[in-house]
PDB file of N, CA and C in Angstrom:
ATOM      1  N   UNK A   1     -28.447  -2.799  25.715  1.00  0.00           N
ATOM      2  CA  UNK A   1     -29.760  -3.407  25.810  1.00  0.00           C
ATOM      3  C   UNK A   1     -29.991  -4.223  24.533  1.00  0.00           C
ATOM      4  N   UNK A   2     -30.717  -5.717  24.607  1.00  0.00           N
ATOM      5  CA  UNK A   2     -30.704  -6.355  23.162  1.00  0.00           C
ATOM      6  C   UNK A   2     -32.043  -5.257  22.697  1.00  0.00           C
ATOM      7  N   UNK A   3     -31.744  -6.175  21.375  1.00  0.00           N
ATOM      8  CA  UNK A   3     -32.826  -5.550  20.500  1.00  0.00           C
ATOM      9  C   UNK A   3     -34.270  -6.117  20.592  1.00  0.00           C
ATOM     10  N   UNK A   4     -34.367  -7.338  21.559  1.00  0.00           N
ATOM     11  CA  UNK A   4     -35.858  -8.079  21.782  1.00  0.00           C
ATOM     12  C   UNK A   4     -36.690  -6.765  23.277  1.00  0.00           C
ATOM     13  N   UNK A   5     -35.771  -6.546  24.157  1.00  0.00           N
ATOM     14  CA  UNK A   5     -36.191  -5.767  24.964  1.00  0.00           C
ATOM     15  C   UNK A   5     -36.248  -4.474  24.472  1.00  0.00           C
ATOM     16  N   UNK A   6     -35.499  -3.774  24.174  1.00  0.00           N
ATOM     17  CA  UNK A   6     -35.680  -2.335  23.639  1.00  0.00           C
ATOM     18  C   UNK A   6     -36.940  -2.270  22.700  1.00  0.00           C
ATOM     19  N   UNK A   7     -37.346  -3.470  21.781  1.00  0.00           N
ATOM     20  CA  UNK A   7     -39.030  -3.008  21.028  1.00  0.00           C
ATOM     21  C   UNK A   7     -39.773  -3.280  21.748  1.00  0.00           C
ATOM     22  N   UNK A   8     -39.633  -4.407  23.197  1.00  0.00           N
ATOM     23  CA  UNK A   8     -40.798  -4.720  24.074  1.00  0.00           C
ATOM     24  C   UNK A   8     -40.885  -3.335  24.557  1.00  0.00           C
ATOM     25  N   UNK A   9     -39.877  -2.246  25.307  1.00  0.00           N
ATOM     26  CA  UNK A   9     -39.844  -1.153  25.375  1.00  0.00           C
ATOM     27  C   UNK A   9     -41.080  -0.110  24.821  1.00  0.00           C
ATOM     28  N   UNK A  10     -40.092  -0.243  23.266  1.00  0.00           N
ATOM     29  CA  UNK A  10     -40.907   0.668  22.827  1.00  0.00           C
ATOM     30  C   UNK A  10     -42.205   0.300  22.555  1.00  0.00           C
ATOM     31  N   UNK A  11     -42.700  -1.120  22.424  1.00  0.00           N
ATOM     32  CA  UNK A  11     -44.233  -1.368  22.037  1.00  0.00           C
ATOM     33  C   UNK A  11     -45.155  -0.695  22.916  1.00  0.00           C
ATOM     34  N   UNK A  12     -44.556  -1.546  24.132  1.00  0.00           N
ATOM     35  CA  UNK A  12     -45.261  -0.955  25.512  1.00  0.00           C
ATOM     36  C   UNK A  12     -45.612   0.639  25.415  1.00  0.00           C
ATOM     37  N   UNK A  13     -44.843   1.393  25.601  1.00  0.00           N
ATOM     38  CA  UNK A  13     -44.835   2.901  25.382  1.00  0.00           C
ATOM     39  C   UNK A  13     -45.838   2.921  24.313  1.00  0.00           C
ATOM     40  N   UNK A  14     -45.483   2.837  22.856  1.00  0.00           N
ATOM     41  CA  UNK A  14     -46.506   3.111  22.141  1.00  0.00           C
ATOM     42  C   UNK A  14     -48.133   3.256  22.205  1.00  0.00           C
ATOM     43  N   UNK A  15     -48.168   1.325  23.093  1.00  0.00           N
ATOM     44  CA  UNK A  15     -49.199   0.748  22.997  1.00  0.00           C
ATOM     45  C   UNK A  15     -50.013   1.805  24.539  1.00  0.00           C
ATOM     46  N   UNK A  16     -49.184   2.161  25.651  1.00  0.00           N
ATOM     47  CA  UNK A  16     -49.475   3.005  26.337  1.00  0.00           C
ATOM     48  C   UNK A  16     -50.218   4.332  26.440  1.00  0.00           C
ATOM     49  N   UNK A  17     -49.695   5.123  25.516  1.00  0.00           N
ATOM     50  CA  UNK A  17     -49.541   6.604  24.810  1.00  0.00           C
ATOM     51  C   UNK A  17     -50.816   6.259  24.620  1.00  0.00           C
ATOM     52  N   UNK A  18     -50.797   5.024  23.513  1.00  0.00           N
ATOM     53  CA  UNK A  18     -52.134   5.062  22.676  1.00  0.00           C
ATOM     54  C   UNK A  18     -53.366   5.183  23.214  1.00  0.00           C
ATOM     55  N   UNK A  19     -53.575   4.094  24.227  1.00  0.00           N
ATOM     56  CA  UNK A  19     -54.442   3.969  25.130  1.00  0.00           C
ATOM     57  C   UNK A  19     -54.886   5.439  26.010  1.00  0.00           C
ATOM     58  N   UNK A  20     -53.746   5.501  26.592  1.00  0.00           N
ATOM     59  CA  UNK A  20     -54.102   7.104  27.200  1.00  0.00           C
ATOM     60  C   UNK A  20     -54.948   8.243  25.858  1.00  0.00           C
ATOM     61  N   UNK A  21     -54.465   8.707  25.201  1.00  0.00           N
ATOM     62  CA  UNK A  21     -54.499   9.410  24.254  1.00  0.00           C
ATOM     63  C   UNK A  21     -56.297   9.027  23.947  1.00  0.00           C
ATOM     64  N   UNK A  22     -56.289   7.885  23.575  1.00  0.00           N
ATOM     65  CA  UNK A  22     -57.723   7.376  23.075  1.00  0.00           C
ATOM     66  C   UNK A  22     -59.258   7.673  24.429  1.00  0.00           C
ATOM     67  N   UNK A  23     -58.437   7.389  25.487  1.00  0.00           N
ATOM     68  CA  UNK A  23     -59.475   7.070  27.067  1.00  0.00           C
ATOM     69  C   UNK A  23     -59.507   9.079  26.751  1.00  0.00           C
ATOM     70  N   UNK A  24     -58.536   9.923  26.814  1.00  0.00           N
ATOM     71  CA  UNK A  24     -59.045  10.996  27.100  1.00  0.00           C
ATOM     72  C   UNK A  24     -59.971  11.507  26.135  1.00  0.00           C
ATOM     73  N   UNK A  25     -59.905  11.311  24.706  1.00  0.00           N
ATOM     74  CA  UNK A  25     -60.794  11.147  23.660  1.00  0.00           C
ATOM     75  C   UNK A  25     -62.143  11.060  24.282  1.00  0.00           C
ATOM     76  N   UNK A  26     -62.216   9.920  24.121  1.00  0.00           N
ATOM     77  CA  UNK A  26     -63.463   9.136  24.722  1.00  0.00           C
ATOM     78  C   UNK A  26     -64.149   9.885  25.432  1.00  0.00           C
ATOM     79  N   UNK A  27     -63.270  10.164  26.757  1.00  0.00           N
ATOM     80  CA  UNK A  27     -64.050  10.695  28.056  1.00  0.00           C
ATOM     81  C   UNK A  27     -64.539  12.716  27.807  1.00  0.00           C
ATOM     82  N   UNK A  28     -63.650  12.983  26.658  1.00  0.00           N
ATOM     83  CA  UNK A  28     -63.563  14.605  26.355  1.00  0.00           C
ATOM     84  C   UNK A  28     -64.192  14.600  25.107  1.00  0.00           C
ATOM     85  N   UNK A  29     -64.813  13.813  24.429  1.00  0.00           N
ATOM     86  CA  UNK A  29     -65.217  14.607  23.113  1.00  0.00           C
ATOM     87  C   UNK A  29     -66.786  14.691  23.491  1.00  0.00           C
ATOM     88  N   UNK A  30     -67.319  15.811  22.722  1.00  0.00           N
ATOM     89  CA  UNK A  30     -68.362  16.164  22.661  1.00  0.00           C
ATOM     90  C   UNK A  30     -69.572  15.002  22.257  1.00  0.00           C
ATOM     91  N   UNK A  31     -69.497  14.031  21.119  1.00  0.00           N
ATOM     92  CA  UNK A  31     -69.379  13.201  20.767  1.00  0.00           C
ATOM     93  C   UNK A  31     -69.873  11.803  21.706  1.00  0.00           C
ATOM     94  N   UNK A  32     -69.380  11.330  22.245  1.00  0.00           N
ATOM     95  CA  UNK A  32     -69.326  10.339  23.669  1.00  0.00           C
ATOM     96  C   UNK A  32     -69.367  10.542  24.921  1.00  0.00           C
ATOM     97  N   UNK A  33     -68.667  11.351  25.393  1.00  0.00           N
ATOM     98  CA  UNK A  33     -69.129  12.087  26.892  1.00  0.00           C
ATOM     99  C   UNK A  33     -68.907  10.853  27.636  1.00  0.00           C
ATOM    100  N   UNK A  34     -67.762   9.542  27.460  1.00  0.00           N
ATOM    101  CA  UNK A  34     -68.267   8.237  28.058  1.00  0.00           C
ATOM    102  C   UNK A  34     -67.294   8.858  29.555  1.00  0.00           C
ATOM    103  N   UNK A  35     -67.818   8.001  30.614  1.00  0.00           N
ATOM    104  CA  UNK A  35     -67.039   8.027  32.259  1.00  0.00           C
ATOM    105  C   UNK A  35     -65.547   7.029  31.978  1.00  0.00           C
ATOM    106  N   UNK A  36     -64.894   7.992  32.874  1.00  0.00           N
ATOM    107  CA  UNK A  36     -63.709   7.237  32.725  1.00  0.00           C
ATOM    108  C   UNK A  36     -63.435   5.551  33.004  1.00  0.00           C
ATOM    109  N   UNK A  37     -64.169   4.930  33.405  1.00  0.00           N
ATOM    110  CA  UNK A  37     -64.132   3.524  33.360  1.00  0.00           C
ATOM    111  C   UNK A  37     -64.549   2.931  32.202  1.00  0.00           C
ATOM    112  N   UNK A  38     -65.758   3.660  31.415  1.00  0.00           N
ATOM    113  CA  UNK A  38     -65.809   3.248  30.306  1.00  0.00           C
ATOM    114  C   UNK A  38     -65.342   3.567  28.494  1.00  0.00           C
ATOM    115  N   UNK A  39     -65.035   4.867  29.126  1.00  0.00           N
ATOM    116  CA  UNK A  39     -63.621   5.339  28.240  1.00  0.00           C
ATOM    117  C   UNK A  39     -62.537   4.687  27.899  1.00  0.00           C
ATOM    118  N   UNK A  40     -62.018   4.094  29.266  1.00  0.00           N
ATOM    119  CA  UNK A  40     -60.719   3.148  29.144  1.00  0.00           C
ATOM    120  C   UNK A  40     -60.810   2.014  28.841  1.00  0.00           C
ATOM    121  N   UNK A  41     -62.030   1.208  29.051  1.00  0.00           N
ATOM    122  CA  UNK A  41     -62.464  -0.118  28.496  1.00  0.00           C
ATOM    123  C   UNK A  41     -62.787  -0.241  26.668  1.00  0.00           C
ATOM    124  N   UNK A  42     -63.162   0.572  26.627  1.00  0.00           N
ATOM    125  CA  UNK A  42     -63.754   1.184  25.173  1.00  0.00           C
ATOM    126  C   UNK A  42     -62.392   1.119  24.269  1.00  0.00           C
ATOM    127  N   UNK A  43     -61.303   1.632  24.663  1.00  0.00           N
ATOM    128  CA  UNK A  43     -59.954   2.433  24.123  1.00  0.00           C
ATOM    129  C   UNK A  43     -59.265   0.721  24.214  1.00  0.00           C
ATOM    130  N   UNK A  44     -58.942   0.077  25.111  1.00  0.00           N
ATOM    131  CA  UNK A  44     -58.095  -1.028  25.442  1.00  0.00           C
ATOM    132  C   UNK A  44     -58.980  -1.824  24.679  1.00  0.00           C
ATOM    133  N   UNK A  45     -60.247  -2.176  24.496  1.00  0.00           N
ATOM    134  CA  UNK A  45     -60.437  -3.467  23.609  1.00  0.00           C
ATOM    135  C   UNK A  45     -60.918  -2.961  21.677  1.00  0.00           C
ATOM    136  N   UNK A  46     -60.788  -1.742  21.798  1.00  0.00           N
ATOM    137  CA  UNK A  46     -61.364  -1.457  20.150  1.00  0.00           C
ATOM    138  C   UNK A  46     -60.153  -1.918  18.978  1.00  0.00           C
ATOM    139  N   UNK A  47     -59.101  -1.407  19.681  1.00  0.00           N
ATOM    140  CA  UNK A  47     -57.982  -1.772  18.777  1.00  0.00           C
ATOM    141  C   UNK A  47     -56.330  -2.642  19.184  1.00  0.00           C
ATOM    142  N   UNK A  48     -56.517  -3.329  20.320  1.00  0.00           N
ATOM    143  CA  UNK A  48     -55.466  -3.969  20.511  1.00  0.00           C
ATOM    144  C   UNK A  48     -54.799  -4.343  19.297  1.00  0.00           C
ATOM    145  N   UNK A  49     -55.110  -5.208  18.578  1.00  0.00           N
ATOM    146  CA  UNK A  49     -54.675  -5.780  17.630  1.00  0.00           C
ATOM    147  C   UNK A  49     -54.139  -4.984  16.686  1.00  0.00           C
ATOM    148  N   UNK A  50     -54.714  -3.931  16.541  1.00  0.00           N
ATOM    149  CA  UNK A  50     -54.026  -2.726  15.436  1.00  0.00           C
ATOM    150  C   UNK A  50     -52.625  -2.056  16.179  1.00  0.00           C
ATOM    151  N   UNK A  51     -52.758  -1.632  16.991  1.00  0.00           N
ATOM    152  CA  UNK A  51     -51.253  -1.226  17.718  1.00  0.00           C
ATOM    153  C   UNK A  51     -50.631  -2.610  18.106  1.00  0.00           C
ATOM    154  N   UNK A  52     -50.866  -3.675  18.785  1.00  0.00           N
ATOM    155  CA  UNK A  52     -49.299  -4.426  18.803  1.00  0.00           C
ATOM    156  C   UNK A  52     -48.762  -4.500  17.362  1.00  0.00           C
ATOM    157  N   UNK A  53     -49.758  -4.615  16.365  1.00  0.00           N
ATOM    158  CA  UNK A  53     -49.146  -4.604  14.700  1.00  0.00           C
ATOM    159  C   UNK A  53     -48.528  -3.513  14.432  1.00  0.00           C
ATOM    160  N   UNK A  54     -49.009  -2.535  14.593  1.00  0.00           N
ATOM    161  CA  UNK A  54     -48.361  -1.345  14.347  1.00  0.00           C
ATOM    162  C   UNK A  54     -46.800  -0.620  14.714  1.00  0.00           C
ATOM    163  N   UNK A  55     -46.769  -1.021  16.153  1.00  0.00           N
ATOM    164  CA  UNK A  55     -45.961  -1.581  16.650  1.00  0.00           C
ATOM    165  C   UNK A  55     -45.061  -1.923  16.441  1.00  0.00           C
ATOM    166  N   UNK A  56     -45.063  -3.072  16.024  1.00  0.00           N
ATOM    167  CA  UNK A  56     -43.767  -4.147  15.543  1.00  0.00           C
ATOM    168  C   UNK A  56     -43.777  -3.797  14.201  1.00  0.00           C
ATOM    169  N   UNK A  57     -44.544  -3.379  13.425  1.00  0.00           N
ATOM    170  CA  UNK A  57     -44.068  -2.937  11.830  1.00  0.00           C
ATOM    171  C   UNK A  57     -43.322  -2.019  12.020  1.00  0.00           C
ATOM    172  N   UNK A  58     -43.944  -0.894  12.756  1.00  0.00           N
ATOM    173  CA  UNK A  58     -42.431   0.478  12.917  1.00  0.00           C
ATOM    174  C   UNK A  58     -41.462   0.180  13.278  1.00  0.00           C
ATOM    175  N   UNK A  59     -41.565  -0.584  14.389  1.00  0.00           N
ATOM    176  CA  UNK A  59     -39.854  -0.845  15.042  1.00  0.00           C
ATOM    177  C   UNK A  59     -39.063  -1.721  14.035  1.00  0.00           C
ATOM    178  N   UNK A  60     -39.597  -2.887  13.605  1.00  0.00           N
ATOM    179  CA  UNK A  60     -39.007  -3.507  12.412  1.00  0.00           C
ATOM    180  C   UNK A  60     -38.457  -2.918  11.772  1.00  0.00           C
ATOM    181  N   UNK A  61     -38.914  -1.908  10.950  1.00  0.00           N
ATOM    182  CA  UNK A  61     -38.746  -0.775  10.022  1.00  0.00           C
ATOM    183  C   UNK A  61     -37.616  -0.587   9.989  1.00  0.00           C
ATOM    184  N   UNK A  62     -37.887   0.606  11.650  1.00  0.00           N
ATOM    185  CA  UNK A  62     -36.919   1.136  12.056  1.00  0.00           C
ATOM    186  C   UNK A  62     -35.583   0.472  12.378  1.00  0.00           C
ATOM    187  N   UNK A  63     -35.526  -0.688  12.792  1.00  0.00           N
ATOM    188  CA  UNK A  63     -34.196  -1.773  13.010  1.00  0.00           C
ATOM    189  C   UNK A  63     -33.645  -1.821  11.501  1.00  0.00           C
ATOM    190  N   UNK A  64     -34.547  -2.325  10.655  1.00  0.00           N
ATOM    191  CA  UNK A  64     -34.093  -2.736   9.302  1.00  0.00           C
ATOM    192  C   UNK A  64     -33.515  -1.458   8.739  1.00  0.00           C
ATOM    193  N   UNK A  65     -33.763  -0.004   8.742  1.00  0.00           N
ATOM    194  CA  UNK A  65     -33.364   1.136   8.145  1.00  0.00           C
ATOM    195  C   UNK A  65     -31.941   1.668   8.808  1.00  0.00           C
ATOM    196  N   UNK A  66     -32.270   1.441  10.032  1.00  0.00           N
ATOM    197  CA  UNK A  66     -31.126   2.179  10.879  1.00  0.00           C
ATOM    198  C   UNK A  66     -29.872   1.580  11.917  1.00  0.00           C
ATOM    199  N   UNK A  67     -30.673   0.059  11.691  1.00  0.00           N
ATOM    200  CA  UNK A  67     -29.494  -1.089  12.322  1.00  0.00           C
ATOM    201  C   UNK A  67     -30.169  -0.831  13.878  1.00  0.00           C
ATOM    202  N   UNK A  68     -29.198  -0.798  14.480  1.00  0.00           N
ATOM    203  CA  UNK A  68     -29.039  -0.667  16.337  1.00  0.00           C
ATOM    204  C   UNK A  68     -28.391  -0.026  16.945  1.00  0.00           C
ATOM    205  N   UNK A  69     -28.128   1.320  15.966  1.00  0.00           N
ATOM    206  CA  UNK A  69     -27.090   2.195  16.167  1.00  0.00           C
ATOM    207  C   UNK A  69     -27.532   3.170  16.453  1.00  0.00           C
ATOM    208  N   UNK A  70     -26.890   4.299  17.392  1.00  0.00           N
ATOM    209  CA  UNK A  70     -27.911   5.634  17.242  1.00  0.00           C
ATOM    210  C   UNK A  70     -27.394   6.707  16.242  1.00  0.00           C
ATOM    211  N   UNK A  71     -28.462   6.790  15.901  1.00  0.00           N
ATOM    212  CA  UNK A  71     -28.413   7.691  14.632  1.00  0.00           C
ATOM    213  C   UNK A  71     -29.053   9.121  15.272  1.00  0.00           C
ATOM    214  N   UNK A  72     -27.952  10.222  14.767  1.00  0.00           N
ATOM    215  CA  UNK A  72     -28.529  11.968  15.180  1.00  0.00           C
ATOM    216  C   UNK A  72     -29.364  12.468  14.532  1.00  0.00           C
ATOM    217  N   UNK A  73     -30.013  12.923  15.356  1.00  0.00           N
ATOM    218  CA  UNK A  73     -31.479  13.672  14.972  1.00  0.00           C
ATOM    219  C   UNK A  73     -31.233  14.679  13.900  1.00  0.00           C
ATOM    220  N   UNK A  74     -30.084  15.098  13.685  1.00  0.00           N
ATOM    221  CA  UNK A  74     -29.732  16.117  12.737  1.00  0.00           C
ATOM    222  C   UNK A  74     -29.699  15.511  10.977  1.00  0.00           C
ATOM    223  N   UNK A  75     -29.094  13.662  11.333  1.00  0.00           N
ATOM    224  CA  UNK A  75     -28.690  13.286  10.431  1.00  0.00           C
ATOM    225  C   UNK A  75     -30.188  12.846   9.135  1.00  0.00           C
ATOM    226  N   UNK A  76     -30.031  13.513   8.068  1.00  0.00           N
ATOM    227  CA  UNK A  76     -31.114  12.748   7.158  1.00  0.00           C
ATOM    228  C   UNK A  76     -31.865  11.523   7.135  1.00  0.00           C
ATOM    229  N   UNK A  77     -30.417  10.376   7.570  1.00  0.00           N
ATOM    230  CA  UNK A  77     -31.161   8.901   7.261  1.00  0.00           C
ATOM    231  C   UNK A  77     -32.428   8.383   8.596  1.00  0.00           C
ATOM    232  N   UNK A  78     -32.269   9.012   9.725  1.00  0.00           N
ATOM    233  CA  UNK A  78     -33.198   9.297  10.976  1.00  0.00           C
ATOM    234  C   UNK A  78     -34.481   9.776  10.164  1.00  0.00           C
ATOM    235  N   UNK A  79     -34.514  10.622   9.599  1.00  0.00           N
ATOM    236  CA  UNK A  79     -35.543  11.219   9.361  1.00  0.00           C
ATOM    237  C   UNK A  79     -36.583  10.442   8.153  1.00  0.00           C
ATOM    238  N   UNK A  80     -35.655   9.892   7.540  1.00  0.00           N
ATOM    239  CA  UNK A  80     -36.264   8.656   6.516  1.00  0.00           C
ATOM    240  C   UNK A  80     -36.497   7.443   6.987  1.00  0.00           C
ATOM    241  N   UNK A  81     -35.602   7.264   7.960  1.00  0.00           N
ATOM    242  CA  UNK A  81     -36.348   5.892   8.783  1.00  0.00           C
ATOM    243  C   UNK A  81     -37.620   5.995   9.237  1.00  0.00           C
ATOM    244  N   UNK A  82     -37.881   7.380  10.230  1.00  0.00           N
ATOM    245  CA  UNK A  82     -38.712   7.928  11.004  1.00  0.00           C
ATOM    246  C   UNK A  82     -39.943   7.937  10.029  1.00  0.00           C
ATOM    247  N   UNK A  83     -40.264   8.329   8.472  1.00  0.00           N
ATOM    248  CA  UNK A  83     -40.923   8.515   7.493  1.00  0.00           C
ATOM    249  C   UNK A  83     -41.687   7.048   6.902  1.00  0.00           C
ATOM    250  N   UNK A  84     -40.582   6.222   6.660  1.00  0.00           N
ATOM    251  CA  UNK A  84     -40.567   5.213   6.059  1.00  0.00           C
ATOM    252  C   UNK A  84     -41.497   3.973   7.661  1.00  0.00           C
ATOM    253  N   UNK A  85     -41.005   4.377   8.617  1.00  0.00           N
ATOM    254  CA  UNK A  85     -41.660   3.147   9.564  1.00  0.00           C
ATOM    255  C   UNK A  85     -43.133   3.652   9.453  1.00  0.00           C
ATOM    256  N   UNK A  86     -43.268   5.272  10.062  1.00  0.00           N
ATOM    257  CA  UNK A  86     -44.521   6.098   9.844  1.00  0.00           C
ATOM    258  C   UNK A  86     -45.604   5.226   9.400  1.00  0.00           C
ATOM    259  N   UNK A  87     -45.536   4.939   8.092  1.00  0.00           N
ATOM    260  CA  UNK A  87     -45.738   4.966   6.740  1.00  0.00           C
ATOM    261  C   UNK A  87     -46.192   3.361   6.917  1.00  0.00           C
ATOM    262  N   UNK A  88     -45.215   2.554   7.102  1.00  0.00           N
ATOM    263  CA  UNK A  88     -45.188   1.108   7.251  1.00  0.00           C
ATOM    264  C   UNK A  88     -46.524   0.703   8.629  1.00  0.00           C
ATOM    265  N   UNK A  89     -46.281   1.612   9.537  1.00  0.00           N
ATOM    266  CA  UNK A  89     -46.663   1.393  11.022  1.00  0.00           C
ATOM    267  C   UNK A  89     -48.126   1.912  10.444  1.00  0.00           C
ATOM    268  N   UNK A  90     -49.072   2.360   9.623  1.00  0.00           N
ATOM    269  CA  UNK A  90     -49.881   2.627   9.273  1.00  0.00           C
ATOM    270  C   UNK A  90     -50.889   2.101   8.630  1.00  0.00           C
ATOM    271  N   UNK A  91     -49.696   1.586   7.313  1.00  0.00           N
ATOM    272  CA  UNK A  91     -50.422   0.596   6.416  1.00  0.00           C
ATOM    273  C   UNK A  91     -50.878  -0.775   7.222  1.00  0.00           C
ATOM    274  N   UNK A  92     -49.913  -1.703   7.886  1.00  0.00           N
ATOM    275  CA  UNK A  92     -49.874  -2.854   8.612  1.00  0.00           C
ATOM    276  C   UNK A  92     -51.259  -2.979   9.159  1.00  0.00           C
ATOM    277  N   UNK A  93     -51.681  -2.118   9.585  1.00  0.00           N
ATOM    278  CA  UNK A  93     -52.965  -3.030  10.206  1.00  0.00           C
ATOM    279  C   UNK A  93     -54.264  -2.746   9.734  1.00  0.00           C
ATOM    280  N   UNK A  94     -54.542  -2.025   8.024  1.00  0.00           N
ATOM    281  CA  UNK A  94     -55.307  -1.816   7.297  1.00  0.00           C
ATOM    282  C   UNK A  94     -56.180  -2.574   7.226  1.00  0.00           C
ATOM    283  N   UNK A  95     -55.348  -4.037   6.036  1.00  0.00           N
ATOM    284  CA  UNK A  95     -56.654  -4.973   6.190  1.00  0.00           C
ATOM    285  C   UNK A  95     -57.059  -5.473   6.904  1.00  0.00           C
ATOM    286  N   UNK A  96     -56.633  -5.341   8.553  1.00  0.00           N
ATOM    287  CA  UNK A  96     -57.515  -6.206   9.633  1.00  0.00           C
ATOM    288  C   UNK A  96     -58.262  -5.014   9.834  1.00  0.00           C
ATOM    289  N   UNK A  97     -57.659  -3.803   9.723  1.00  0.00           N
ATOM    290  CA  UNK A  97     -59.368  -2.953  10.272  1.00  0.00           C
ATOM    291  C   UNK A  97     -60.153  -2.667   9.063  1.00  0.00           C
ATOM    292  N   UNK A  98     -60.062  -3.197   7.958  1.00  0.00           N
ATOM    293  CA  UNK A  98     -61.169  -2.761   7.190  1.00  0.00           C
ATOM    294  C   UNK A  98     -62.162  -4.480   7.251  1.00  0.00           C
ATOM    295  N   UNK A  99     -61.376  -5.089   6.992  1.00  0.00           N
ATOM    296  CA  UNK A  99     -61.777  -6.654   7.510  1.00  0.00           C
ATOM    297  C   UNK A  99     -63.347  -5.952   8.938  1.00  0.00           C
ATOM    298  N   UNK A 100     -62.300  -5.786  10.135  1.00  0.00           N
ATOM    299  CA  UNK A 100     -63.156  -5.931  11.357  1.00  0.00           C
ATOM    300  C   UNK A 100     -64.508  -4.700  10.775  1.00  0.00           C
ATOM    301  N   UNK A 101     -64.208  -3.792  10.092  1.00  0.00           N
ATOM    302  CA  UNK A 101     -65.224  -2.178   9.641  1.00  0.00           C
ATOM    303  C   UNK A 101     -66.546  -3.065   8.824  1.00  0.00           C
ATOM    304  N   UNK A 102     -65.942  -3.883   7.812  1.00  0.00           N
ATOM    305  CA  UNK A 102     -67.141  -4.870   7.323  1.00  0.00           C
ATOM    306  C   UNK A 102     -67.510  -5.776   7.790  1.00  0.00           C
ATOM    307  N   UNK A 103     -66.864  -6.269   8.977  1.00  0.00           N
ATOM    308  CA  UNK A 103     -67.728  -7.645   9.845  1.00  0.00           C
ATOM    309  C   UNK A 103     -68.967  -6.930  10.740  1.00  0.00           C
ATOM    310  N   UNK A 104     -68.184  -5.658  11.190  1.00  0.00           N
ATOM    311  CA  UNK A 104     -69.294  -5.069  12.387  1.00  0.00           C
ATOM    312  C   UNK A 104     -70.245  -4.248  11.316  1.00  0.00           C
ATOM    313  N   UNK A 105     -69.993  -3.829  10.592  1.00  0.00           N
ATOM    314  CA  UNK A 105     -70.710  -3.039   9.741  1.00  0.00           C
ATOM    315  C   UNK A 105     -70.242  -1.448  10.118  1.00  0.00           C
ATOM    316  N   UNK A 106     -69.563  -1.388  10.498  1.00  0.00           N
ATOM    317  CA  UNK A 106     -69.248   0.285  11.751  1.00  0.00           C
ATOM    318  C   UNK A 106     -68.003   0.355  11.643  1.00  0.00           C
ATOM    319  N   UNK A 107     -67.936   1.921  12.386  1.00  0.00           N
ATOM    320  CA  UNK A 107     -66.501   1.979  12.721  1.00  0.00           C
ATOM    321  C   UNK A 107     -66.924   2.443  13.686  1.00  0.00           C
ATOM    322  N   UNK A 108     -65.027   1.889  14.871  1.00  0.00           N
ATOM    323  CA  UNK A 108     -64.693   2.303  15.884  1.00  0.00           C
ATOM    324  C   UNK A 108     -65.001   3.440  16.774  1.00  0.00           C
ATOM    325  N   UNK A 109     -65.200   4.807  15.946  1.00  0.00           N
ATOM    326  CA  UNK A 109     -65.155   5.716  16.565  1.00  0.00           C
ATOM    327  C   UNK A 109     -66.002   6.696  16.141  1.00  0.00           C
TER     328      UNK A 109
END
């Protein structure tokens, strides 16, 4: 598989997870109590922009640390890639959400 499809792959997934993960949030916390239509609307437009970034900083990362090779879960340098994208996939979309935290005056959640 090239390496342009395998991060469309994994973005997707990520960007997936995320969404799910966030809509059940939404719809389950004590907090919001929102209906699932507006749970999922809520979740898909608050942070697009922060996960496709996020996204592509980890996988980057991860390409740049570990090549295109598979590396065993047993082996150390996996586990520092895994650390190091973490890490990267985190920072990356900081200043656009502290940017968007002082335009709205709020946060997200």
């Amino acid at each position: 598989m090239s390496p342009g499809i395998a991060m469309c792959f994994a973005m997707t997934s990520g960007i997936l997870t995320s969404i799910t993960l966030e809509t059940v949030v939404l719809k389950f916390s004590k907090a919001s109590r929102m209906p699932w239509k507006a749970a999922f609307k809520t979740a898909t437009g608050m942070s697009m922009i922060s996960m496709l970034t996020m996204e592509a900083v980890e996988n980057g990362v991860d390409y740049h640390l570990m090549g295109w090779g598979n590396v065993d879960i047993y082996n150390p340098v996996f586990w520092k890639a895994i650390g190091w994208s973490a890490l990267a996939g985190w920072s990356a979309p900081l200043p656009f959400n502290y940017w968007n935290l002082k335009r709205h005056g709020k946060a997200c959640h």
